[in-house]
N, C-alpha and C. Protein backbone atom coordinates (compact mmCIF):
# COMPACT_ATOMS: atom_id res chain seq x y z
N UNK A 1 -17.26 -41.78 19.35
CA UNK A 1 -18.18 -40.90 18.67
C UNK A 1 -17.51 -39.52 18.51
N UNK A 2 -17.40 -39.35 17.08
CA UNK A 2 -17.09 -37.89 16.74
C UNK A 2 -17.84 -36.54 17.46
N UNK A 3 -17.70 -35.53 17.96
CA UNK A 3 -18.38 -34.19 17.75
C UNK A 3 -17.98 -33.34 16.99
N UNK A 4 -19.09 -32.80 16.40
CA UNK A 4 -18.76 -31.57 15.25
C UNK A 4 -18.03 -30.51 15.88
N UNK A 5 -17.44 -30.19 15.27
CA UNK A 5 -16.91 -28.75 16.00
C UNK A 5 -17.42 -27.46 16.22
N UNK A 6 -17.34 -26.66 17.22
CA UNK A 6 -18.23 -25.62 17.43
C UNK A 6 -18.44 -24.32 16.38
N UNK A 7 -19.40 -23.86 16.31
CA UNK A 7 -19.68 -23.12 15.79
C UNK A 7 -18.73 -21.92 16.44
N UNK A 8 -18.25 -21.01 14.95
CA UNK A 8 -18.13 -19.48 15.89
C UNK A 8 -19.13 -18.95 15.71
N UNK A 9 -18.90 -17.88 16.67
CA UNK A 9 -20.22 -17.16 16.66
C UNK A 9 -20.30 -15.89 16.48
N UNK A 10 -19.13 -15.55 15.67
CA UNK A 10 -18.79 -14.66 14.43
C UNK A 10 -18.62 -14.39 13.40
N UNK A 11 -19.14 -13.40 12.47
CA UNK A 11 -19.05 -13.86 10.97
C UNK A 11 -17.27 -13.93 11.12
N UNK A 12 -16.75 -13.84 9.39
CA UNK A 12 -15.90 -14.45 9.49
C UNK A 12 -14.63 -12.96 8.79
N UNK A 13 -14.79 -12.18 9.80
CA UNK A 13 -14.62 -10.85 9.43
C UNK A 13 -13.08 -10.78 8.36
N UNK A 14 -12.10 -11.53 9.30
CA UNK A 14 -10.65 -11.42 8.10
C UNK A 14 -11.26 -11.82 6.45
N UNK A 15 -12.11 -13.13 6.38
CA UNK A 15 -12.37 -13.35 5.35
C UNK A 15 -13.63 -12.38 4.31
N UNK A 16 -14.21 -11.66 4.90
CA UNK A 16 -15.01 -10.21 3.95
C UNK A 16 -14.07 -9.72 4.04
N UNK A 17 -13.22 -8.71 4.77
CA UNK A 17 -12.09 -7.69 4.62
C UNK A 17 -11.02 -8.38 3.44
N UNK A 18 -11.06 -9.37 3.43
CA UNK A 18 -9.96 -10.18 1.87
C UNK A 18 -10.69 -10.28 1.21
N UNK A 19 -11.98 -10.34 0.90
CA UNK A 19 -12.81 -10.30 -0.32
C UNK A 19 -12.86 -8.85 -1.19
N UNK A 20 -13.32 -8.07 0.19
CA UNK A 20 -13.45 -6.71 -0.43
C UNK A 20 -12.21 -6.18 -0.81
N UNK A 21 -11.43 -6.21 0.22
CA UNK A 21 -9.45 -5.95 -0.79
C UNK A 21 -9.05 -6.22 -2.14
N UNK A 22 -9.88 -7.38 -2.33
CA UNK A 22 -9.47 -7.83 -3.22
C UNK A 22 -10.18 -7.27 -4.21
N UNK A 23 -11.53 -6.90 -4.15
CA UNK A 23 -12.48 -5.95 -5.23
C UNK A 23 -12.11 -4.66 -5.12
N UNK A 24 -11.70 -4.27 -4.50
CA UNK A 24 -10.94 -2.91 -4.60
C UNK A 24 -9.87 -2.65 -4.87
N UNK A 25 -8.42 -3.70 -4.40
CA UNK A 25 -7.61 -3.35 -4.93
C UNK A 25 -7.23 -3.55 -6.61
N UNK A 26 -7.67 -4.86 -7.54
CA UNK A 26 -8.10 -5.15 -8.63
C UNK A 26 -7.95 -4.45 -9.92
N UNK A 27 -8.39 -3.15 -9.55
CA UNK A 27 -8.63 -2.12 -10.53
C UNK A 27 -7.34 -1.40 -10.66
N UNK A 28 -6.68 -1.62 -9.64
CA UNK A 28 -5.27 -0.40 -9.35
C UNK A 28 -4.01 -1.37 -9.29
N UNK A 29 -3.88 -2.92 -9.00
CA UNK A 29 -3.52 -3.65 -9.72
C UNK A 29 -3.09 -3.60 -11.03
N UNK A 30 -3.64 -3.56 -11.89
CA UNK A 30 -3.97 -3.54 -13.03
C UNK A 30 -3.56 -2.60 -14.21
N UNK A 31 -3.49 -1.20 -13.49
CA UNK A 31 -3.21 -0.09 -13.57
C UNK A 31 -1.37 -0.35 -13.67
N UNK A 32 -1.10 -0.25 -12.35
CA UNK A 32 0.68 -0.07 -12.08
C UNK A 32 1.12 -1.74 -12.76
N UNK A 33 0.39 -2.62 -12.85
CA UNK A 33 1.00 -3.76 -13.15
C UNK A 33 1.74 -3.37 -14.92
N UNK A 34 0.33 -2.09 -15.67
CA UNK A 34 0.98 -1.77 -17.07
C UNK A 34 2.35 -1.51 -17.30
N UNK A 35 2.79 -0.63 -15.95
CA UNK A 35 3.53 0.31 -15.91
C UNK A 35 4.98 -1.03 -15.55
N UNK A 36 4.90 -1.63 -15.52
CA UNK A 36 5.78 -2.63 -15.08
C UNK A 36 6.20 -2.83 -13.41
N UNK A 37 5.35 -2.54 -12.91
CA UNK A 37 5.48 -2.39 -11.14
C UNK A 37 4.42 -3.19 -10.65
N UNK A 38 4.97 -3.89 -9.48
CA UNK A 38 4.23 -4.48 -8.62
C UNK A 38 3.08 -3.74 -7.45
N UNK A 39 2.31 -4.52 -7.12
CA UNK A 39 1.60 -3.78 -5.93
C UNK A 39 2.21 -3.05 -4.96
N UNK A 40 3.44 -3.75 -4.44
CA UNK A 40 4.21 -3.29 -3.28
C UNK A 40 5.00 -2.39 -3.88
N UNK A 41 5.92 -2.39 -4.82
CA UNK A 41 6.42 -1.09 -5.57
C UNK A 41 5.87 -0.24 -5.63
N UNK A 42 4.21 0.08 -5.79
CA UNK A 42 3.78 1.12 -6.26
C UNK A 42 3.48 1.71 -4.33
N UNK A 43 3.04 1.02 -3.87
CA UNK A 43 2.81 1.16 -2.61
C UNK A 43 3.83 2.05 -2.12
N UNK A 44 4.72 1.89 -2.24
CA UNK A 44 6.19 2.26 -1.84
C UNK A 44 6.23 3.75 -2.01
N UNK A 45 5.53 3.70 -3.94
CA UNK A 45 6.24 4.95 -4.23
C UNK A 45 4.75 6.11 -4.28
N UNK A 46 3.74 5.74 -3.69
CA UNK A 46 2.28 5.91 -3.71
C UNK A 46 2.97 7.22 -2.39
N UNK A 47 3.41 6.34 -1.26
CA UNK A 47 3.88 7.14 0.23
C UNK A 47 5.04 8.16 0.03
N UNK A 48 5.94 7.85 -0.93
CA UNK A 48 6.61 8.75 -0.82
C UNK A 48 6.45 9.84 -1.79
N UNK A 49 5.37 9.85 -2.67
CA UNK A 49 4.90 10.71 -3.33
C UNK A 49 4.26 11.48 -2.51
N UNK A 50 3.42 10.74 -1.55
CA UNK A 50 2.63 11.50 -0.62
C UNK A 50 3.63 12.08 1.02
N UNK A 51 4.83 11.76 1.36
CA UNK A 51 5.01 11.55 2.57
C UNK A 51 6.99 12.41 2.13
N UNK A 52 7.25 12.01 1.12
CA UNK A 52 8.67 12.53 0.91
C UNK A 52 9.09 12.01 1.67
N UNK A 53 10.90 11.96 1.38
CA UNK A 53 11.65 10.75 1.59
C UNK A 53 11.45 10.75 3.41
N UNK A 54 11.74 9.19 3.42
CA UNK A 54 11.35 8.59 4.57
C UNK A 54 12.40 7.31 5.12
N UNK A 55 12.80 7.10 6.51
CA UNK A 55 13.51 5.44 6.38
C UNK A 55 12.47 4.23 5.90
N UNK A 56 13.55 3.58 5.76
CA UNK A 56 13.21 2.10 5.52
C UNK A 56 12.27 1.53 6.99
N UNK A 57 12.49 1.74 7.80
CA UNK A 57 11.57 0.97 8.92
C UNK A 57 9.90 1.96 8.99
N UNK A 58 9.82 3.34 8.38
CA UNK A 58 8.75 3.73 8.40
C UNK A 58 7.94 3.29 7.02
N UNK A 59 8.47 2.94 6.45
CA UNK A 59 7.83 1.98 5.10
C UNK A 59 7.17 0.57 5.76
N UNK A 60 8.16 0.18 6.33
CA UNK A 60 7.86 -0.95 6.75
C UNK A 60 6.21 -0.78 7.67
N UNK A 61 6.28 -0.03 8.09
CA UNK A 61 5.03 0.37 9.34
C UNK A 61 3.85 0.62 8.13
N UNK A 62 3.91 1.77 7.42
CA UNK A 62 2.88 2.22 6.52
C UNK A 62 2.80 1.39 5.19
N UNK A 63 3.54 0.87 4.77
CA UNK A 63 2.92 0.03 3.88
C UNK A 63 2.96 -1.81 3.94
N UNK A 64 2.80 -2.27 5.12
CA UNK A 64 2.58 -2.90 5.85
C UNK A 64 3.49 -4.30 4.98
N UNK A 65 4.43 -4.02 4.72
CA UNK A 65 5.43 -5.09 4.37
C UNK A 65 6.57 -4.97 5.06
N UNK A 66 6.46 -6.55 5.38
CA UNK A 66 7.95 -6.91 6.31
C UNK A 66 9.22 -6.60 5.97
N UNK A 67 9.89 -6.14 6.94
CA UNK A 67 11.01 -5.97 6.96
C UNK A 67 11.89 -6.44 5.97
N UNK A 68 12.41 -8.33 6.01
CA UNK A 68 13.55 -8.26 5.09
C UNK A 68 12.56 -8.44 3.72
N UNK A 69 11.48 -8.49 3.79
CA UNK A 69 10.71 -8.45 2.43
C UNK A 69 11.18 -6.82 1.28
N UNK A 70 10.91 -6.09 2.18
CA UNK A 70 10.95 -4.24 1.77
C UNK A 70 12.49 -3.88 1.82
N UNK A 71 13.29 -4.84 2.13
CA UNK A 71 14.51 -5.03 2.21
C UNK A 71 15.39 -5.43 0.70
N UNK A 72 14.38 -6.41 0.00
CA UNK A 72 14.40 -7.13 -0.97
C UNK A 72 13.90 -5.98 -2.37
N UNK A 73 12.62 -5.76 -1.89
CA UNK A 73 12.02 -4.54 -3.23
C UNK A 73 12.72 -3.13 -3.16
N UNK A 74 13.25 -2.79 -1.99
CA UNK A 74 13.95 -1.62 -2.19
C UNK A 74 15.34 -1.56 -2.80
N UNK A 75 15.80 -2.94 -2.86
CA UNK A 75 16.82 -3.47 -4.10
C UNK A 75 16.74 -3.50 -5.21
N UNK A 76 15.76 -4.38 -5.53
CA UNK A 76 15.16 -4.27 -6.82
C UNK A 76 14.78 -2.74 -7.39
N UNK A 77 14.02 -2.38 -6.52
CA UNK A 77 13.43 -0.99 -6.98
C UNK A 77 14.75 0.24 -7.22
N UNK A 78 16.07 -0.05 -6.29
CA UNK A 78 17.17 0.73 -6.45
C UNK A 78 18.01 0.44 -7.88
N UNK A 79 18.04 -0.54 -8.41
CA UNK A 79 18.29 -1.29 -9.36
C UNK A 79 17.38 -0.83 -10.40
N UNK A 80 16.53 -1.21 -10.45
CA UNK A 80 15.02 -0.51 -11.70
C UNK A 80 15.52 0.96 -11.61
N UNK A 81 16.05 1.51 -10.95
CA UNK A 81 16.44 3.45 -11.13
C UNK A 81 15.12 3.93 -10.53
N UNK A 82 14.24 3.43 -9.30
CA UNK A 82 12.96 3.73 -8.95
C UNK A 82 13.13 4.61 -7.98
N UNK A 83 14.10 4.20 -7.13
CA UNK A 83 14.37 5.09 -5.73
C UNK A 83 15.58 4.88 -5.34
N UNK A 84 16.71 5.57 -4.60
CA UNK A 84 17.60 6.13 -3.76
C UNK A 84 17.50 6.05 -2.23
N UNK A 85 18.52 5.24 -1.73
CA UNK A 85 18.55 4.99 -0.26
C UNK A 85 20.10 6.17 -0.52
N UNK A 86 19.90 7.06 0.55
CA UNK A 86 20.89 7.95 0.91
C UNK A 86 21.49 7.71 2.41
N UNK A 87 22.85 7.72 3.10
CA UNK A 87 23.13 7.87 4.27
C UNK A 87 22.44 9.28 4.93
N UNK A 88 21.69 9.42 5.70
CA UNK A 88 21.69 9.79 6.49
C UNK A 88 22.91 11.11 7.43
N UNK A 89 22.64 12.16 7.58
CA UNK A 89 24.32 12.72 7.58
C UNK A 89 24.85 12.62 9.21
N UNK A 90 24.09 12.85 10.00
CA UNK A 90 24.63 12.77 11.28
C UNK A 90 24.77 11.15 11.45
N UNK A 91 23.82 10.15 10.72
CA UNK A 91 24.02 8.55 11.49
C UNK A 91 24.20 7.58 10.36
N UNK A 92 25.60 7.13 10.06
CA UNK A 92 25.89 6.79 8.58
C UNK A 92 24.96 5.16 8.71
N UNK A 93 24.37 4.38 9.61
CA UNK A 93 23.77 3.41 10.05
C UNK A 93 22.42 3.94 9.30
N UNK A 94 21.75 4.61 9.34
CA UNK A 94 20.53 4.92 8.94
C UNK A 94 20.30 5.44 7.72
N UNK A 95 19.10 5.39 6.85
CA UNK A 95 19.22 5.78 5.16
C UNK A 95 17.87 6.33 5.14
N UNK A 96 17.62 6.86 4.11
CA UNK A 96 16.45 8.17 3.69
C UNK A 96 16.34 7.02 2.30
N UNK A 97 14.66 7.01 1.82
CA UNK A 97 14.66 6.21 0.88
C UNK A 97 14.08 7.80 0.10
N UNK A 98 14.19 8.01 -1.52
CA UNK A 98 14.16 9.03 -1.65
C UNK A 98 13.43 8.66 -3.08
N UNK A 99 12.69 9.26 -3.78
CA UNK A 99 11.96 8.82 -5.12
C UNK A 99 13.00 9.01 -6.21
N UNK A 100 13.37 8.76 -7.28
CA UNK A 100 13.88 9.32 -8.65
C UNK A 100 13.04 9.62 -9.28
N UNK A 101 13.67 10.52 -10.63
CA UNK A 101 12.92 11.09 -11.47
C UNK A 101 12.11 10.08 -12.00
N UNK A 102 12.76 9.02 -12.32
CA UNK A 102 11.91 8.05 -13.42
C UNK A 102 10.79 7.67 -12.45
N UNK A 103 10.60 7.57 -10.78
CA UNK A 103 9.45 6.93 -10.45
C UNK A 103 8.35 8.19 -10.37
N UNK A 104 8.97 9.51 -10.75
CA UNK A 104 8.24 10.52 -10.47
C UNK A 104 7.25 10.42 -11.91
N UNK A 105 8.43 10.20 -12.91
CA UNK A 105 7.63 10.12 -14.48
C UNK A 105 6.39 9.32 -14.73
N UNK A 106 6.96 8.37 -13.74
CA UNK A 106 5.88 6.96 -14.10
C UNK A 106 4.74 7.10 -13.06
N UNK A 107 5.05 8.28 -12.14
CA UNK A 107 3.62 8.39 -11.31
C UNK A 107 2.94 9.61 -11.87
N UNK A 108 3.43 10.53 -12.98
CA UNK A 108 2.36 11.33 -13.48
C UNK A 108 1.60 10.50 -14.71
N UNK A 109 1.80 9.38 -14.90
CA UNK A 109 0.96 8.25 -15.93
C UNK A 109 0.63 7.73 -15.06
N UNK A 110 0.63 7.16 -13.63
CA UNK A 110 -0.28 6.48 -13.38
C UNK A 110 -1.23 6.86 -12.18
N UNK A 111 -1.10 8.19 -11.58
CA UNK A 111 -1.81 9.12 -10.89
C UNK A 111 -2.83 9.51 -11.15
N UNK A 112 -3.01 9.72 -12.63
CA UNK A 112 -4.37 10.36 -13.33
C UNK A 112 -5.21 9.04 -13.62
N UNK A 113 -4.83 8.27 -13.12
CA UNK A 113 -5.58 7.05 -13.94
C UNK A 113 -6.15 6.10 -12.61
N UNK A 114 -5.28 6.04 -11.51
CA UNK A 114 -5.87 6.01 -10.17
C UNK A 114 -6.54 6.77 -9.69
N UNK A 115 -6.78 7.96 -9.92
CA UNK A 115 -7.75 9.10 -9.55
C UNK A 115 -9.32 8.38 -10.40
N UNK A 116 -8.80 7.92 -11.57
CA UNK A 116 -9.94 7.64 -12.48
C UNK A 116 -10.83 6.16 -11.82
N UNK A 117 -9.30 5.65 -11.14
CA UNK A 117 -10.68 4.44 -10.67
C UNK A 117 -10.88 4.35 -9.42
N UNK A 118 -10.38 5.60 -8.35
CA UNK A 118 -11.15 6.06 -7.36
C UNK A 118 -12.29 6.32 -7.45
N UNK A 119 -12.85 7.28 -9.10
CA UNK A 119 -13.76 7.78 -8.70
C UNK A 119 -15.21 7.09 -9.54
N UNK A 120 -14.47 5.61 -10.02
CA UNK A 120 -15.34 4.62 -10.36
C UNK A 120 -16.00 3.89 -9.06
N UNK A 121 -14.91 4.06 -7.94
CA UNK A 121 -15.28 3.32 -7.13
C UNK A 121 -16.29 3.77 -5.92
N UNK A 122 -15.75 5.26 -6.33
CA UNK A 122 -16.83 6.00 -5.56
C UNK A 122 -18.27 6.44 -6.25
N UNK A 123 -18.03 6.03 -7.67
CA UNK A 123 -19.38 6.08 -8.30
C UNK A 123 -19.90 4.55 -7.82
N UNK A 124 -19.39 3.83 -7.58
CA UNK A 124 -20.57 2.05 -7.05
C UNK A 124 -20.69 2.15 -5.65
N UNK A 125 -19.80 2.84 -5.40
CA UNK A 125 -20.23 2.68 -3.85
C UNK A 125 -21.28 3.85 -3.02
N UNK A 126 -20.89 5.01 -4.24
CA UNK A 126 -21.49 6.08 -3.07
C UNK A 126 -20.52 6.70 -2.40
N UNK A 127 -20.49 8.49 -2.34
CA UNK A 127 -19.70 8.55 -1.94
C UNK A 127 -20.09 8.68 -0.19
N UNK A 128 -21.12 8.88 0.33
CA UNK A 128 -21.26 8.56 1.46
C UNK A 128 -21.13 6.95 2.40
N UNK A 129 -20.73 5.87 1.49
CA UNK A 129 -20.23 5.03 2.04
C UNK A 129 -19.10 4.92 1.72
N UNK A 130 -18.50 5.48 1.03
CA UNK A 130 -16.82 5.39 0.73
C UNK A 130 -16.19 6.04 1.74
N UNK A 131 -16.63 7.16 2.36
CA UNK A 131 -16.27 8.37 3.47
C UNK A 131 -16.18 7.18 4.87
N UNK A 132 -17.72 6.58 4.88
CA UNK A 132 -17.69 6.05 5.88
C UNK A 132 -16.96 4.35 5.92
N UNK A 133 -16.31 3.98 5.34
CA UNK A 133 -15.72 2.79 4.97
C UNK A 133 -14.04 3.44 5.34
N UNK A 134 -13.39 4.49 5.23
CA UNK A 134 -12.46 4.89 4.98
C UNK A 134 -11.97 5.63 6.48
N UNK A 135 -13.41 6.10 7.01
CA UNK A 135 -13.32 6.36 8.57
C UNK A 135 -13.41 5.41 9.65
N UNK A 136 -13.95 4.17 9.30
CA UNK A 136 -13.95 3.66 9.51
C UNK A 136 -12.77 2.52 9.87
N UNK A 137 -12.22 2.30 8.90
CA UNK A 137 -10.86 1.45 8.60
C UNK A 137 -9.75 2.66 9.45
N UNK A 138 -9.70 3.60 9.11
CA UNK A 138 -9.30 4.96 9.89
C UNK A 138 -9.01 4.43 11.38
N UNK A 139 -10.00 4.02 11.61
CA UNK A 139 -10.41 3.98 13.03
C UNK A 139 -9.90 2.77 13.87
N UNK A 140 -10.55 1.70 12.79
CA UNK A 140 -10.02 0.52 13.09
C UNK A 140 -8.38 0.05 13.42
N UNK A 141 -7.88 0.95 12.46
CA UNK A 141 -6.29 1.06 12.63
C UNK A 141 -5.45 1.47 13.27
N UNK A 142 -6.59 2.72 14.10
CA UNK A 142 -5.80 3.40 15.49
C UNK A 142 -6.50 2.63 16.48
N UNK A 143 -7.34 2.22 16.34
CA UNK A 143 -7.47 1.48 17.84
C UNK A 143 -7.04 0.34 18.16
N UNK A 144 -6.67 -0.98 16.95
CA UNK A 144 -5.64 -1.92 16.91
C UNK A 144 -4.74 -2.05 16.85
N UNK A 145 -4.21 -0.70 16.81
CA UNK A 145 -2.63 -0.40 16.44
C UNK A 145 -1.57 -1.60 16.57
N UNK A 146 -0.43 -1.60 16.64
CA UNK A 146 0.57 -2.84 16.57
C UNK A 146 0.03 -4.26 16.75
């Protein structure tokens, strides 16, 4: 005789957090995909717009792609004329990933237009649950850390 298997007795939290990712990220998708860039490309160049040049292993941390993965797009992306890996001057082992002009060009077209469907998104949501969705996740991220 078979038994069913147990119930959890939790919703099924990874699977809402991939639903809603997925309704949110969608719109901005969509956006950089015009521009001829991938999600993770733009990701890339989203941080160092915001963060200025940075290594390769702190990419890896903040925009939450693996190692020889970000290994792979920062090729590609060096190749596309998107960004610049520089030595490092005291440790020729280590590199500075650095933006180019052209990813700078292509983020004043697609900056104004992510601003635009931020603030679509904060028109459905409210911006008092957007605050608290964002402090939230905030939160969630320092207290689960690694």
């Amino acid at each position: 005789m078979e038994h069913a298997p147990s119930r959890v007795a939790y919703r099924n939290l990874a699977l809402l957090m991939q639903q809603a990712r997925e309704k949110v990220v969608s719109p901005f998708r969509s956006i950089v995909a015009e521009q001829g860039l991938t999600e993770q490309q733009w990701r890339i160049i989203r941080v160092l717009l915001d963060m200025g040049p940075i290594e390769p292993h702190q990419l890896v941390d903040i925009c939450s792609i693996s190692s020889p993965s970000l290994t792979g797009i920062l090729s590609r992306m060096e190749h596309l004329g998107l960004v610049k890996r520089h030595k490092m001057g005291h440790d020729h082992r280590r590199r500075l990933v650095h933006l180019t002009e052209k990813s700078q060009r292509l983020a004043t077209v697609i900056v104004p237009r992510i601003n635009e469907a931020y603030a679509k998104l904060e028109q459905r949501l409210g911006q008092p649950l957007l605050m608290t969705l964002v402090q939230t996740l905030e939160a969630m991220n320092e207290r689960l850390g690694d």
